[in-house]
C-alpha atoms as a PDB file:
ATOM      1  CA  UNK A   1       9.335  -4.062  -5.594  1.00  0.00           C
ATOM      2  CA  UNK A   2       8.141  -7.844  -4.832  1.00  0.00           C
ATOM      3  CA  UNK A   3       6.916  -5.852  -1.197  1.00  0.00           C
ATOM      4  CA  UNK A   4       4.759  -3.295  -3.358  1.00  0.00           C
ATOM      5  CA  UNK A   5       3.323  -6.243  -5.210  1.00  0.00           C
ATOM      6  CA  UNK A   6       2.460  -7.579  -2.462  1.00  0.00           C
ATOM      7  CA  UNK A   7       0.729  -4.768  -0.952  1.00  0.00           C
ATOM      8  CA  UNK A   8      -1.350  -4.312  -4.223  1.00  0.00           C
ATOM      9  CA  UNK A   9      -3.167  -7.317  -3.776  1.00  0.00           C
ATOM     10  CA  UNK A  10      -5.179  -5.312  -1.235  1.00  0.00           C
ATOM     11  CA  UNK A  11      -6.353  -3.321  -4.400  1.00  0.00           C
ATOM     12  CA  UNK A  12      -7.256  -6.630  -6.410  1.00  0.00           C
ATOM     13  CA  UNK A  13      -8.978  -7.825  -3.577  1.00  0.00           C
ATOM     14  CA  UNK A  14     -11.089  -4.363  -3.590  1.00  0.00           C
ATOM     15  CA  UNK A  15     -11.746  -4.754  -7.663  1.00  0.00           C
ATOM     16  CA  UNK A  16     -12.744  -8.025  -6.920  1.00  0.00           C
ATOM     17  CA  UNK A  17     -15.545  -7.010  -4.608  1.00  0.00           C
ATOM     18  CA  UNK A  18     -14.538  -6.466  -1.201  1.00  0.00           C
ATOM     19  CA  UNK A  19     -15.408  -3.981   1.283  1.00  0.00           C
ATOM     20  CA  UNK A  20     -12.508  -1.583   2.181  1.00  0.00           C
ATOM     21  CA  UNK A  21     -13.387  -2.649   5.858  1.00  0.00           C
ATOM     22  CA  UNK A  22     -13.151  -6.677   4.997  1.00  0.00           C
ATOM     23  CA  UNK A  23      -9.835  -6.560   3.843  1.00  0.00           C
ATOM     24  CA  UNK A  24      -6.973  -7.144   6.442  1.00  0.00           C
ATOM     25  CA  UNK A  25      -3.523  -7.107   5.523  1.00  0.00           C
ATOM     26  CA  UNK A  26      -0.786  -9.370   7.332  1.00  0.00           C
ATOM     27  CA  UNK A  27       2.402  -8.764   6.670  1.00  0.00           C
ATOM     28  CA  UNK A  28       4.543  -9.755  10.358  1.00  0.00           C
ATOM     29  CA  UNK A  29       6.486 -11.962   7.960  1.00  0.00           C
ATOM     30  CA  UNK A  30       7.690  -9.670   5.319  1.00  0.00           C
ATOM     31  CA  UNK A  31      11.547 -10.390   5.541  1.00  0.00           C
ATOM     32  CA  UNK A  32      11.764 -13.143   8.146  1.00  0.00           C
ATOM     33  CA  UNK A  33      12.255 -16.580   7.264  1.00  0.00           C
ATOM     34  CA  UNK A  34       9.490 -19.503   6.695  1.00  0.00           C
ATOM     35  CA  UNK A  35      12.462 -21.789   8.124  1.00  0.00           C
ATOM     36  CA  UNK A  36      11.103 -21.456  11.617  1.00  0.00           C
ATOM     37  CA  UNK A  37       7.308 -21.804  12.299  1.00  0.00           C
ATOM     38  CA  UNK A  38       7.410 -19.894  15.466  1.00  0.00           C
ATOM     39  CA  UNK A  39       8.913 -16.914  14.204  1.00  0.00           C
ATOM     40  CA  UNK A  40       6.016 -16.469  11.642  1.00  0.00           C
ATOM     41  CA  UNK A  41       3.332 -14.295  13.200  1.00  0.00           C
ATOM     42  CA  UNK A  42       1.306 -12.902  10.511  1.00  0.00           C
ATOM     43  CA  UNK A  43       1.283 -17.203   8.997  1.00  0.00           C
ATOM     44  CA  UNK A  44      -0.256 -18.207  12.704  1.00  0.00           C
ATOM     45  CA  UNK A  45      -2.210 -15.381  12.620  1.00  0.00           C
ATOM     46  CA  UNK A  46      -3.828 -16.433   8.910  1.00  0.00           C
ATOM     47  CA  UNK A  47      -4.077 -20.126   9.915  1.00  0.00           C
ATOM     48  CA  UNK A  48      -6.064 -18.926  13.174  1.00  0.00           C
ATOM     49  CA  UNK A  49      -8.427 -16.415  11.303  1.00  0.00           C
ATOM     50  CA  UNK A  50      -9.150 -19.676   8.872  1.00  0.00           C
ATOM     51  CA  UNK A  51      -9.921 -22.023  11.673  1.00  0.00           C
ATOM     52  CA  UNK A  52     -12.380 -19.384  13.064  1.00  0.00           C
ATOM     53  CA  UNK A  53     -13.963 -18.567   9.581  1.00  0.00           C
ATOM     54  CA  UNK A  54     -13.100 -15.304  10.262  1.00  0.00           C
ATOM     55  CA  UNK A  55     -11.274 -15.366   6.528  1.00  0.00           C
ATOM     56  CA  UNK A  56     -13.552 -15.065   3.055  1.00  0.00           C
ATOM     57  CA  UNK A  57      -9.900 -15.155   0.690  1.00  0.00           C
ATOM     58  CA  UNK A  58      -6.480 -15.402   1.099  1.00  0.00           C
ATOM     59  CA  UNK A  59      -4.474 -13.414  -1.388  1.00  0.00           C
ATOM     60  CA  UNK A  60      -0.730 -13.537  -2.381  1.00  0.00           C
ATOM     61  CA  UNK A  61       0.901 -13.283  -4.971  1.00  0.00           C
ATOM     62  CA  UNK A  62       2.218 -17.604  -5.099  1.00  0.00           C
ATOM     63  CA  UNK A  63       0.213 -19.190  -2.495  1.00  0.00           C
ATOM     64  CA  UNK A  64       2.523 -22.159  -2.694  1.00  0.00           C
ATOM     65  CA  UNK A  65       5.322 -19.535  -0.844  1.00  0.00           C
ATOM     66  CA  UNK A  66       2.735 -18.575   2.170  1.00  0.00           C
ATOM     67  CA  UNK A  67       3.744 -21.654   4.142  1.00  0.00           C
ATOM     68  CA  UNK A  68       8.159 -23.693   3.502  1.00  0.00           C
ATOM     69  CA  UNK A  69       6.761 -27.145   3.436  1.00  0.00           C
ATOM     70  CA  UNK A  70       4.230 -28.387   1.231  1.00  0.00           C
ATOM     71  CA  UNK A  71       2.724 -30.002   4.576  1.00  0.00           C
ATOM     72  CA  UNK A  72       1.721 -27.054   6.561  1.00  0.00           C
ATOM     73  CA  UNK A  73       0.435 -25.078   2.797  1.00  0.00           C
ATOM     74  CA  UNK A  74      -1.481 -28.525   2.834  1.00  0.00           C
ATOM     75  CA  UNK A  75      -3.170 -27.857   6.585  1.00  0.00           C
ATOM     76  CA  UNK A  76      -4.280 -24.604   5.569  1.00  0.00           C
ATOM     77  CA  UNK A  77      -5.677 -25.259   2.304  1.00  0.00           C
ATOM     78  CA  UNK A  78      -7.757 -27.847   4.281  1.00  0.00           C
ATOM     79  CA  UNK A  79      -9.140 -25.368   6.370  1.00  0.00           C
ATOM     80  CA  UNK A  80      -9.724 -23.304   4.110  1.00  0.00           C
ATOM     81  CA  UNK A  81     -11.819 -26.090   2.195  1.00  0.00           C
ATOM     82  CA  UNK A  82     -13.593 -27.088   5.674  1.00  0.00           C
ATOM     83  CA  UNK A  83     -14.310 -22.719   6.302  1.00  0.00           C
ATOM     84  CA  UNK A  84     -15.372 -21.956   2.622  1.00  0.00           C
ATOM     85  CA  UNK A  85     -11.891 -19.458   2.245  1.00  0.00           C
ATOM     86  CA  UNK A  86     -10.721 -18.935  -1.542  1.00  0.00           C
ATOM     87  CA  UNK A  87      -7.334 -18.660  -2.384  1.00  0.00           C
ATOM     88  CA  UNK A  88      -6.770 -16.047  -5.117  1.00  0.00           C
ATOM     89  CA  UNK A  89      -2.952 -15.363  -6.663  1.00  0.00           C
ATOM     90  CA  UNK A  90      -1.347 -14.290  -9.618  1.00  0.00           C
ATOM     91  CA  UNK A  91      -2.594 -17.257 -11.699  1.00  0.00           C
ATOM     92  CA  UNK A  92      -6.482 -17.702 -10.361  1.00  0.00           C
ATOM     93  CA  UNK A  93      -9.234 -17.727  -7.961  1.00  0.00           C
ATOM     94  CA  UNK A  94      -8.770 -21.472  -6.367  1.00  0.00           C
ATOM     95  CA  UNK A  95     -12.092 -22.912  -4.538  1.00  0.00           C
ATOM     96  CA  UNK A  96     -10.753 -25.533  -2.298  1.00  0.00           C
ATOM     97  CA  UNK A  97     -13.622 -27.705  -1.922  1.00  0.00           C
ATOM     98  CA  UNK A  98     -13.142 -28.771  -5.912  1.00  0.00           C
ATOM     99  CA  UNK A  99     -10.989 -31.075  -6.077  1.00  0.00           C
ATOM    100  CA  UNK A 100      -8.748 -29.323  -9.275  1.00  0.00           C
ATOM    101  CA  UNK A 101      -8.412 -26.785  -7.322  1.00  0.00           C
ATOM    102  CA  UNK A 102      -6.681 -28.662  -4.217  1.00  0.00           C
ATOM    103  CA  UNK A 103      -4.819 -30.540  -6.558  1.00  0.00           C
ATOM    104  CA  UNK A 104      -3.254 -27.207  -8.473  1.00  0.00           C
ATOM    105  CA  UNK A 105      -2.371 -26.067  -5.698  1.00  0.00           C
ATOM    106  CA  UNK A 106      -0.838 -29.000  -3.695  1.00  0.00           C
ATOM    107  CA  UNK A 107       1.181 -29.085  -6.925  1.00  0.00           C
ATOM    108  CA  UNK A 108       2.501 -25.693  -6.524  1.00  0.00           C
ATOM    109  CA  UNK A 109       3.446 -26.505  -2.789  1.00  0.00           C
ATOM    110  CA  UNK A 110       5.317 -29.603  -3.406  1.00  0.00           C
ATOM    111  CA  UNK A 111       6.894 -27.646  -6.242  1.00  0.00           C
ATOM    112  CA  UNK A 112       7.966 -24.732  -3.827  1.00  0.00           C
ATOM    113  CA  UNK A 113       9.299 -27.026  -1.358  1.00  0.00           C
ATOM    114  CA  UNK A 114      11.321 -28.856  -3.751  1.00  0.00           C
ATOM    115  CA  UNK A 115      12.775 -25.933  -5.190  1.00  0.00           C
ATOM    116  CA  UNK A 116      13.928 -25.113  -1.778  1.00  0.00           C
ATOM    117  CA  UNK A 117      15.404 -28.371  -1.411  1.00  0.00           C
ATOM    118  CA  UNK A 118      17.062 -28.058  -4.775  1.00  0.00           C
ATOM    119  CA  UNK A 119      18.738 -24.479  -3.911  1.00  0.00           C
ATOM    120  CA  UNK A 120      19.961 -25.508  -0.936  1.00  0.00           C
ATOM    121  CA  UNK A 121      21.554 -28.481  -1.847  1.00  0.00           C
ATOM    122  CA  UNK A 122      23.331 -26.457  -4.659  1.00  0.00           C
ATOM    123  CA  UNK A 123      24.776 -24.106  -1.890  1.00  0.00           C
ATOM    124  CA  UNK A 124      25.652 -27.214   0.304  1.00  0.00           C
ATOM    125  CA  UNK A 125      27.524 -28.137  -2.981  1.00  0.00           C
ATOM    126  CA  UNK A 126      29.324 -25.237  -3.814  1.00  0.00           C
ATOM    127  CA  UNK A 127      30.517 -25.370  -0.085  1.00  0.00           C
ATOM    128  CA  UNK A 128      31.736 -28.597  -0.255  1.00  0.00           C
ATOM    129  CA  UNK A 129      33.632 -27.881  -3.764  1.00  0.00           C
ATOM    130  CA  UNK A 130      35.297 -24.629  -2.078  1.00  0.00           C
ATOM    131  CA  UNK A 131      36.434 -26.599   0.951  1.00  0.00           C
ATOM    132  CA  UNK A 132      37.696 -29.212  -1.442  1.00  0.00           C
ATOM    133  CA  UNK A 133      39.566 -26.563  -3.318  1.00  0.00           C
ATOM    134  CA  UNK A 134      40.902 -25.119   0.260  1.00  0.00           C
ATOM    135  CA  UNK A 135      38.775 -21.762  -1.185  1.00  0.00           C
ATOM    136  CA  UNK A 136      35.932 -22.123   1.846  1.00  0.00           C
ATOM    137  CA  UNK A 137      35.973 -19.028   3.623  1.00  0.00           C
ATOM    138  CA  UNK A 138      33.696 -17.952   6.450  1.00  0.00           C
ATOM    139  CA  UNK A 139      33.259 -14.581   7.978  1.00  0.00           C
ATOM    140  CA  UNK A 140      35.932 -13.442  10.496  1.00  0.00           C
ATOM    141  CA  UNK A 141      36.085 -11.792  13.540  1.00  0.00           C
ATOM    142  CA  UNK A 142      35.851  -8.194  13.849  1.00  0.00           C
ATOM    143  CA  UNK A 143      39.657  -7.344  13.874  1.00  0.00           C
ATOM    144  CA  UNK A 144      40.851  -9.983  11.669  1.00  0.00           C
ATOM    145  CA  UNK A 145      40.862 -10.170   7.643  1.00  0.00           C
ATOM    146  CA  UNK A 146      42.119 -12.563   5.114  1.00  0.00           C
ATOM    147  CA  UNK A 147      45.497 -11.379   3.405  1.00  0.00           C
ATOM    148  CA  UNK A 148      46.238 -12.132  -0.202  1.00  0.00           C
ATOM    149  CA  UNK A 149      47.476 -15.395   0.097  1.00  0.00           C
ATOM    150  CA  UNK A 150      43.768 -16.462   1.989  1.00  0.00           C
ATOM    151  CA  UNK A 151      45.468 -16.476   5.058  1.00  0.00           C
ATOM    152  CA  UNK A 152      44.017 -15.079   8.461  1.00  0.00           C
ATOM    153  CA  UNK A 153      46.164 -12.493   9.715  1.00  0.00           C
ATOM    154  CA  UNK A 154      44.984  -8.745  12.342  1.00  0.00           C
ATOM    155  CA  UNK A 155      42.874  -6.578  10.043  1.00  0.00           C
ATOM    156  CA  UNK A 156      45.720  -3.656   9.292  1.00  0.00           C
ATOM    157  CA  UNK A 157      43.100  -0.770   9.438  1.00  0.00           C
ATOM    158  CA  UNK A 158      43.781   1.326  12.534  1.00  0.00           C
ATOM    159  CA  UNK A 159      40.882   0.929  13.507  1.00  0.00           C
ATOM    160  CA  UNK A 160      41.423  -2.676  14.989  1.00  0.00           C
ATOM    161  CA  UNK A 161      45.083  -2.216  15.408  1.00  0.00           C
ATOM    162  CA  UNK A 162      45.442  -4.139  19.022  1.00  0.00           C
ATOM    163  CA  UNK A 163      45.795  -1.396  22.020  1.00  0.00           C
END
């Protein structure tokens, strides 16, 4: 669904005024995560096409989300004030050399990242409460299970029954 969405904005970017031919669509990151820089093609890709003012807009659906930290989200919304790029998502069209604008959006990115931060320290949390508890319990090996009591024992399905 939230892939779909995303893919529509190619449609809002055509209603908007764009020639079919002016509208690229970079999507190398769909389902990898904005932990790792290097790993995010289609983000390096954007930041490039910025840099070279090869880029009029930048749609997505929360601009805040394009980039993990609220630092690199900063970089690129300076080149895209330096390049003359708009940022358009769900809640507006964003100029980035007016100052509101940079500061909206800033906002959203430091909002994003903290969000992060909050959700993972809630799963660090709930880790440390189940380990606490003795409850922690990792993924096993392929040929071993837990048993009722939580225990690691051989998985009993024939299929991993030791040869």
């Amino acid at each position: 669904m939230s892939t779909e969405r995303q893919y529509a904005l190619k449609e809002k970017a055509l209603e908007l005024g764009w020639a079919p031919d002016q509208v690229q669509l970079i999507d190398e990151d769909l389902g990898i995560s904005g932990a790792q820089k290097s790993l995010r093609q289609g983000f390096q890709k954007l930041v490039a096409q910025v840099s070279l003012g090869q880029a009029g807009a930048i749609f997505g659906l929360e601009i805040s989300r394009l980039a993990r930290s609220s630092a690199d989200l900063l970089r690129l919304l300076e080149l895209c004030a330096l390049f003359d790029t708009i940022v358009v998502d769900e809640d507006g069209i964003y100029d980035l050399s007016d100052f509101n604008d940079r500061l909206i959006l800033g906002f959203k990115g430091t909002m994003s990242e903290a969000e992060l931060h909050f959700l993972h320290s809630r799963l660090i949390g709930g880790k440390k409460n189940k380990a606490h508890k003795g409850e922690l319990r990792f993924p096993l090996p392929v040929g071993y299970c837990y048993d009722e009591d939580g225990s690691t024992v051989f998985d009993p399905d024939q299929e991993f029954v030791k040869r």
